[in-house]
C-alpha atoms as a PDB file:
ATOM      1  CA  UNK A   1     -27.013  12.656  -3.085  1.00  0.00           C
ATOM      2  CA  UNK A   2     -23.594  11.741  -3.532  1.00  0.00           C
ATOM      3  CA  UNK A   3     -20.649  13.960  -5.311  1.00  0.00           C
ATOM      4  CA  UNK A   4     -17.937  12.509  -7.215  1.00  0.00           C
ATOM      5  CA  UNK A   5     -14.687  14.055  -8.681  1.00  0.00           C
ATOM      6  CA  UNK A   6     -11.584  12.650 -10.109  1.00  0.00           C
ATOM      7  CA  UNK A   7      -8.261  13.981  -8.071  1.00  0.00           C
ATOM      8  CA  UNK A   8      -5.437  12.041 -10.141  1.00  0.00           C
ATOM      9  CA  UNK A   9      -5.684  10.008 -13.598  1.00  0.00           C
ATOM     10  CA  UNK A  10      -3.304   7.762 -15.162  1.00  0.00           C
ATOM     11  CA  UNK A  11      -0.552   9.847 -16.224  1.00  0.00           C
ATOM     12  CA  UNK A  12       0.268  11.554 -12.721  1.00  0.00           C
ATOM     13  CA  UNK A  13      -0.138   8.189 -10.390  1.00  0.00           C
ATOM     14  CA  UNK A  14       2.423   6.868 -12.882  1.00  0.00           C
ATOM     15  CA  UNK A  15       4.895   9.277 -12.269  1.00  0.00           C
ATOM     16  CA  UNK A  16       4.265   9.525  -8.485  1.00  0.00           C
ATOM     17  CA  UNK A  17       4.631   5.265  -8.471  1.00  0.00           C
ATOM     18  CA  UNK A  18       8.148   6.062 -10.797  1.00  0.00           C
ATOM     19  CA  UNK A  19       9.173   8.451  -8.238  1.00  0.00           C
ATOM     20  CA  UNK A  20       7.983   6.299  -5.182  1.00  0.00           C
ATOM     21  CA  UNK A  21       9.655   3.188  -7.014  1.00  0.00           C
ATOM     22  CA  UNK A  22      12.882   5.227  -6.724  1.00  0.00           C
ATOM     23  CA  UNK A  23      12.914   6.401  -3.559  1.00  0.00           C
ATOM     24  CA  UNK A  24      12.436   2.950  -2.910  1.00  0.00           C
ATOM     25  CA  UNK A  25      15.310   1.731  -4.123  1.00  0.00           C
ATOM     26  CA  UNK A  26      17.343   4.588  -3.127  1.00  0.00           C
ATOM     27  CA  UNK A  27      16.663   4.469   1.019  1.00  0.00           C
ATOM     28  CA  UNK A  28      16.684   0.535   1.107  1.00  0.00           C
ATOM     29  CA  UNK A  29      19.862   1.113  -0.882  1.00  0.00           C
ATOM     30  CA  UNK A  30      19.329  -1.016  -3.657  1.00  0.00           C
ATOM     31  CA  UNK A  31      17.487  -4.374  -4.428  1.00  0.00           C
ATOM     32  CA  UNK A  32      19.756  -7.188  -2.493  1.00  0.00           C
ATOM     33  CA  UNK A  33      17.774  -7.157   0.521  1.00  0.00           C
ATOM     34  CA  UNK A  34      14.506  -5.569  -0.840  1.00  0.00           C
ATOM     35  CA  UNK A  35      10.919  -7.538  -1.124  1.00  0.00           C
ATOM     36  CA  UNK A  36       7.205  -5.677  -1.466  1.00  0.00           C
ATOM     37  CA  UNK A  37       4.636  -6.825  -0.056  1.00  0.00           C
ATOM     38  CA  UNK A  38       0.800  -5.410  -0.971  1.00  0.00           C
ATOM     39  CA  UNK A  39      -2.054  -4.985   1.516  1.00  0.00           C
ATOM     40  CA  UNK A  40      -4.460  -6.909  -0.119  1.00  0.00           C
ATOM     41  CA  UNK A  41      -6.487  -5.349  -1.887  1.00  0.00           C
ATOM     42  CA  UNK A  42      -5.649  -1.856  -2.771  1.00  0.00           C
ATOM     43  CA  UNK A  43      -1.615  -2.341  -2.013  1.00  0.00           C
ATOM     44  CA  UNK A  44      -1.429  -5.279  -4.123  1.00  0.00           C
ATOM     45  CA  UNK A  45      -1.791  -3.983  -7.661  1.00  0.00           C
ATOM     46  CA  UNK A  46       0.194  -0.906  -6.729  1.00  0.00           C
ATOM     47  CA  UNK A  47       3.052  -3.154  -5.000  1.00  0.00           C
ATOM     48  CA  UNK A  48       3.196  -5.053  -8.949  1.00  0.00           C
ATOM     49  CA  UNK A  49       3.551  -2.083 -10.126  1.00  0.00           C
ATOM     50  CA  UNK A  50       6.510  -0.610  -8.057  1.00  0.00           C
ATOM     51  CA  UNK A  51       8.373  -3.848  -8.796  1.00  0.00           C
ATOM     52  CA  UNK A  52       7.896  -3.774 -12.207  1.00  0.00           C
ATOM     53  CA  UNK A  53       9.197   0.111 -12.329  1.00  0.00           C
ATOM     54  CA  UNK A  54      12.323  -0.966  -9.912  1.00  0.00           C
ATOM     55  CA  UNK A  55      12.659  -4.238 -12.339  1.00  0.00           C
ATOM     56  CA  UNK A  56      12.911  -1.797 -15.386  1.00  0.00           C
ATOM     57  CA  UNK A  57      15.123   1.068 -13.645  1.00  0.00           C
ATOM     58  CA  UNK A  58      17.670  -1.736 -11.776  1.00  0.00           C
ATOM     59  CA  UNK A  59      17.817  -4.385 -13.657  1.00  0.00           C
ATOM     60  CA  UNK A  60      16.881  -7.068 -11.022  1.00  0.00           C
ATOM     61  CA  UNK A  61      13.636  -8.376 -10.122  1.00  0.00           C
ATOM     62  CA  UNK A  62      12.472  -7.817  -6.796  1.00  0.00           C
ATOM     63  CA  UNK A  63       9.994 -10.727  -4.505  1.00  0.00           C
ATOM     64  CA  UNK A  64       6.766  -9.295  -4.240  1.00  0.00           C
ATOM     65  CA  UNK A  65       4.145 -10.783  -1.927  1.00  0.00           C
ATOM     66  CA  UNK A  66       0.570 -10.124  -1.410  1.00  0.00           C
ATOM     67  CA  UNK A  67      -1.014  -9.972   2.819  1.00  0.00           C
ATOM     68  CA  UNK A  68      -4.769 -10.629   3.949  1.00  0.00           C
ATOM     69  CA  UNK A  69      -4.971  -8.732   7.334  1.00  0.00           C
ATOM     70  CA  UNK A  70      -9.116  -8.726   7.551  1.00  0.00           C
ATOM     71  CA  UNK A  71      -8.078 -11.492  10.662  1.00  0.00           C
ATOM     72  CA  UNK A  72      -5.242  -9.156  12.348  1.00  0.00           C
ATOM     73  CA  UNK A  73      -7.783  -5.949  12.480  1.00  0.00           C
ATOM     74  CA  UNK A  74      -8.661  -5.263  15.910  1.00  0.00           C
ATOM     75  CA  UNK A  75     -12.442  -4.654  14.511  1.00  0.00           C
ATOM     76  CA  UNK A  76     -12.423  -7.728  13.048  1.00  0.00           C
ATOM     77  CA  UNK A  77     -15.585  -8.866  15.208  1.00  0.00           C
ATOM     78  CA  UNK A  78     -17.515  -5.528  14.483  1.00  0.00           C
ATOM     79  CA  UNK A  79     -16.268  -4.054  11.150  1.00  0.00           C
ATOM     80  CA  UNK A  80     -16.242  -7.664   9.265  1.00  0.00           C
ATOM     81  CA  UNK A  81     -20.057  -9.187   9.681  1.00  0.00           C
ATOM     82  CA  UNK A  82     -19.697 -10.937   6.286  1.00  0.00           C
ATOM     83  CA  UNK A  83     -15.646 -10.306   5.471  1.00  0.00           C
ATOM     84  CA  UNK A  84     -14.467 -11.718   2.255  1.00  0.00           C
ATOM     85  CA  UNK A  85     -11.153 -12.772   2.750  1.00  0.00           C
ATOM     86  CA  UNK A  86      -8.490 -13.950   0.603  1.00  0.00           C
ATOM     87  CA  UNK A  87      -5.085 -15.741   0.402  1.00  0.00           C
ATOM     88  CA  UNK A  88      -1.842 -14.005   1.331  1.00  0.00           C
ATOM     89  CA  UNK A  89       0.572 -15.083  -0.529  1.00  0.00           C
ATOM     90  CA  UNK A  90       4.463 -14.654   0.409  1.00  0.00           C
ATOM     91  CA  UNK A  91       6.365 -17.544  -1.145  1.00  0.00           C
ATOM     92  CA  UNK A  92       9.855 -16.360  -0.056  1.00  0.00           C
ATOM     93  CA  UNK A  93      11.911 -15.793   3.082  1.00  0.00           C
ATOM     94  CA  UNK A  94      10.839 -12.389   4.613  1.00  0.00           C
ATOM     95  CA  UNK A  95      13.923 -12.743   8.147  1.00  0.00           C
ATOM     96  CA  UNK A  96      16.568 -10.343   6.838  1.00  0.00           C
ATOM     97  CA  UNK A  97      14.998  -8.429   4.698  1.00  0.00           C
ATOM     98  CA  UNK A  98      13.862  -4.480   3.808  1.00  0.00           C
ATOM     99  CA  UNK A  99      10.170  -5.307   3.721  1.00  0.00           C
ATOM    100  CA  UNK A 100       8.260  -2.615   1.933  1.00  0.00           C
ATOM    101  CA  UNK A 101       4.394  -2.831   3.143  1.00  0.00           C
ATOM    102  CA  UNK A 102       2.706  -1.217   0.075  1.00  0.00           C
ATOM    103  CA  UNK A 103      -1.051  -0.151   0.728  1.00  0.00           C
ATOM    104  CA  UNK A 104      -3.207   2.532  -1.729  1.00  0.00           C
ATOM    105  CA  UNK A 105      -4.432   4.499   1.073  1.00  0.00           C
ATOM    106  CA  UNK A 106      -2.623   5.037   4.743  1.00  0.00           C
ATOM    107  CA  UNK A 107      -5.476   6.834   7.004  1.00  0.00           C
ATOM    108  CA  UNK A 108      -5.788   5.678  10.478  1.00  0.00           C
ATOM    109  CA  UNK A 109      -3.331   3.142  10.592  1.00  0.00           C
ATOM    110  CA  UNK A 110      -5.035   0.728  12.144  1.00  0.00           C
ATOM    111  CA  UNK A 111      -4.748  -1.668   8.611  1.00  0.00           C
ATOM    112  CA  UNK A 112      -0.891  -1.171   8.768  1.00  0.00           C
ATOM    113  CA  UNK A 113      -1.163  -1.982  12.345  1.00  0.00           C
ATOM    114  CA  UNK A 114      -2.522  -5.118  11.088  1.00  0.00           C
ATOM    115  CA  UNK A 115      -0.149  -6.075   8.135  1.00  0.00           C
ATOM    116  CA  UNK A 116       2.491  -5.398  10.758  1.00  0.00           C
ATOM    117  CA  UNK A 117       1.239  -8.340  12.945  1.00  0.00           C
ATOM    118  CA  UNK A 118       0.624 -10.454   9.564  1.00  0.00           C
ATOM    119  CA  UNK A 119       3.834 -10.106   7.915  1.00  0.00           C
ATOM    120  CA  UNK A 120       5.182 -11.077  11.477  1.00  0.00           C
ATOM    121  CA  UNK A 121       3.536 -14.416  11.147  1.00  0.00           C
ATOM    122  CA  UNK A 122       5.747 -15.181   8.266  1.00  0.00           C
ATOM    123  CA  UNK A 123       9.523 -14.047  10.179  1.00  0.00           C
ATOM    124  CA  UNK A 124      11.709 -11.325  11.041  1.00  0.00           C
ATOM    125  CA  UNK A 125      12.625  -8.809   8.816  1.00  0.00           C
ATOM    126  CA  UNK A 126      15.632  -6.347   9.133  1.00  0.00           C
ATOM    127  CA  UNK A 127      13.121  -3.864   8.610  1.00  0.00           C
ATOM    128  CA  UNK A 128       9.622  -3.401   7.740  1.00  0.00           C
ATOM    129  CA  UNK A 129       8.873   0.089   5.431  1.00  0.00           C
ATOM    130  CA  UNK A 130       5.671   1.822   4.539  1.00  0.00           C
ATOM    131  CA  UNK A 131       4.440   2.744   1.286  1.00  0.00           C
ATOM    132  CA  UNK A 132       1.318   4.587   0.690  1.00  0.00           C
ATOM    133  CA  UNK A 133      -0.128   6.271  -2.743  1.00  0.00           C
ATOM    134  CA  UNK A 134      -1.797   8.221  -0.724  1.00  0.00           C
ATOM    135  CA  UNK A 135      -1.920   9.509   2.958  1.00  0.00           C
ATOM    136  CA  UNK A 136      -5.042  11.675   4.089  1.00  0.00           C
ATOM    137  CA  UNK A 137      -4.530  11.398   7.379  1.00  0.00           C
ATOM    138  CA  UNK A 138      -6.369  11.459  10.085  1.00  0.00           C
ATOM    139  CA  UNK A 139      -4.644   8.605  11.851  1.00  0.00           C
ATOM    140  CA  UNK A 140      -5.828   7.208  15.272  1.00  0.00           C
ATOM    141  CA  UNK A 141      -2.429   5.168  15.657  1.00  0.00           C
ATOM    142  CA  UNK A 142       0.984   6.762  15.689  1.00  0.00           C
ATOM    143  CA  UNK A 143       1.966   5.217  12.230  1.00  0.00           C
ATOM    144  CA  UNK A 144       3.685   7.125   9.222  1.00  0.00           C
ATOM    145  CA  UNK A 145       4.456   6.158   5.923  1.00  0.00           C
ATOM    146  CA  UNK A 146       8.330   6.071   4.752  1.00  0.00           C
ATOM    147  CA  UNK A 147       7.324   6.909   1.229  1.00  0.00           C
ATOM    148  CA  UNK A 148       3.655   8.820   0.295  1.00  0.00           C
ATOM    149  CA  UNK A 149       3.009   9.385  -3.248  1.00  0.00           C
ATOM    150  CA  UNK A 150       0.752  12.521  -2.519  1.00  0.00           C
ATOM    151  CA  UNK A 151      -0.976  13.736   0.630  1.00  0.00           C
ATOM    152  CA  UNK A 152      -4.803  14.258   0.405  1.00  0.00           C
ATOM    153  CA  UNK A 153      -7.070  16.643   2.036  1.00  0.00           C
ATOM    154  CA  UNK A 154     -11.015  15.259   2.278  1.00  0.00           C
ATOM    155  CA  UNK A 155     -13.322  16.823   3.847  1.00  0.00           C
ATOM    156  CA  UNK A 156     -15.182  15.382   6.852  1.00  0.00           C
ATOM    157  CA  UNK A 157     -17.582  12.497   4.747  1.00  0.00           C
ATOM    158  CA  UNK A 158     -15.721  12.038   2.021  1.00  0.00           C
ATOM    159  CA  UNK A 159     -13.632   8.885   0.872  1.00  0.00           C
ATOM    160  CA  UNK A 160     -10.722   8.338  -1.206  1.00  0.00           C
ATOM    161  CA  UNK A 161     -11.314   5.638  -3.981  1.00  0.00           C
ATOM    162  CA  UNK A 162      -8.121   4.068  -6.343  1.00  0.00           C
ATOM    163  CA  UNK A 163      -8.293   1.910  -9.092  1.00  0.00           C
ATOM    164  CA  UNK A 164      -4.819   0.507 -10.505  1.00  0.00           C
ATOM    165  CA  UNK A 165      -5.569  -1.291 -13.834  1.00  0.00           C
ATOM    166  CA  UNK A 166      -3.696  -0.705 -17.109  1.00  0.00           C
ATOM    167  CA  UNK A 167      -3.933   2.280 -18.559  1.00  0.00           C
ATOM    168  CA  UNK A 168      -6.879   3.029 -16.277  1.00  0.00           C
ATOM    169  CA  UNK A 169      -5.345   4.392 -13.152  1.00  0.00           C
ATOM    170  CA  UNK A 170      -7.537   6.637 -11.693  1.00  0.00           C
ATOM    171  CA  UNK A 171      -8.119   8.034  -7.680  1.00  0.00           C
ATOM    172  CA  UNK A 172     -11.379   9.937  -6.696  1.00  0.00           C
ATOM    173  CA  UNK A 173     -13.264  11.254  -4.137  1.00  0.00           C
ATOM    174  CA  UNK A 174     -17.570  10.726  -3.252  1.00  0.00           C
ATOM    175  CA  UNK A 175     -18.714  12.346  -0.434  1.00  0.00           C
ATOM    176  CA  UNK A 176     -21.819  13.875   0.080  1.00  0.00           C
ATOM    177  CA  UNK A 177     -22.743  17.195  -1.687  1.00  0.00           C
END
């Protein structure tokens, strides 16, 4: 049978995204050089988000770009019988810039591993951050996050589900009880 039980609602992921939207800002040091991009499919809605909240608090839009890595995974033979992969889409110049990679959930790192080699398909950028809603570590790569909007603890089993929709934000846990 399996358990489920909501960790964070609406109201406290958007204050951790306001807070992660200014730390944003604040270590790239500003929004000249600055462009998100979301791992498709959990960073993406969360990556909108964090632009609109730096749009609203600076005063200048920011590019924001959407990645398909389900090709740059190095289980892409095993893991992805019958993938379903979509369009990346990053219609502006990436060389130069403070790319933030935004994903929902940073674990092993082997999907950042993958964005990494994706985003450097479209240039070179000055530097490439991490963003993650949420890290519950276990990773298998040596990969960190520049900006984590909370750390979770699971238990061995369990997974970490997120949903970013308006006014439905939610993040829970199923596992096995």
């Amino acid at each position: 049978m399996s358990e489920e039980r909501v960790l964070f609602e609406h109201e406290s992921i958007a204050r951790t995204l306001r807070r992660l939207a200014l730390e944003i800002v604040d270590a790239t040091r500003g929004t000249e050089r600055l462009a998100l991009v979301g791992i498709r499919r959990g960073g993406v809605p969360i990556a909108a988000r964090l632009a609109a909240l730096i749009a609203e608090s600076e005063g200048k839009s920011v590019p924001v770009g959407s990645l398909e890595i389900a090709l740059y995974r190095d289980d892409a033979a095993t893991a992805l019988p019958d993938p379903k992969i979509g369009p990346s889409h990053i219609e502006f110049d990436v060389n130069g810039r403070d790319v933030v990679l935004v994903d929902d959930v940073l674990q092993t790192g082997r999907t950042v591993r993958a964005a990494i080699d994706g985003l450097l398909d479209y240039g070179r950028p000055r530097r490439i951050w991490l963003a993650a809603l949420f890290d519950r570590g276990g990773r298998e790569l040596p990969i960190a996050a520049d900006f984590v909007g909370r750390p979770v603890e699971l238990a061995p089993g369990e997974k970490l589900f997120v949903e970013i929709g308006e006014g439905s934000d939610r993040a829970w846990v199923r596992g096995r009880s």
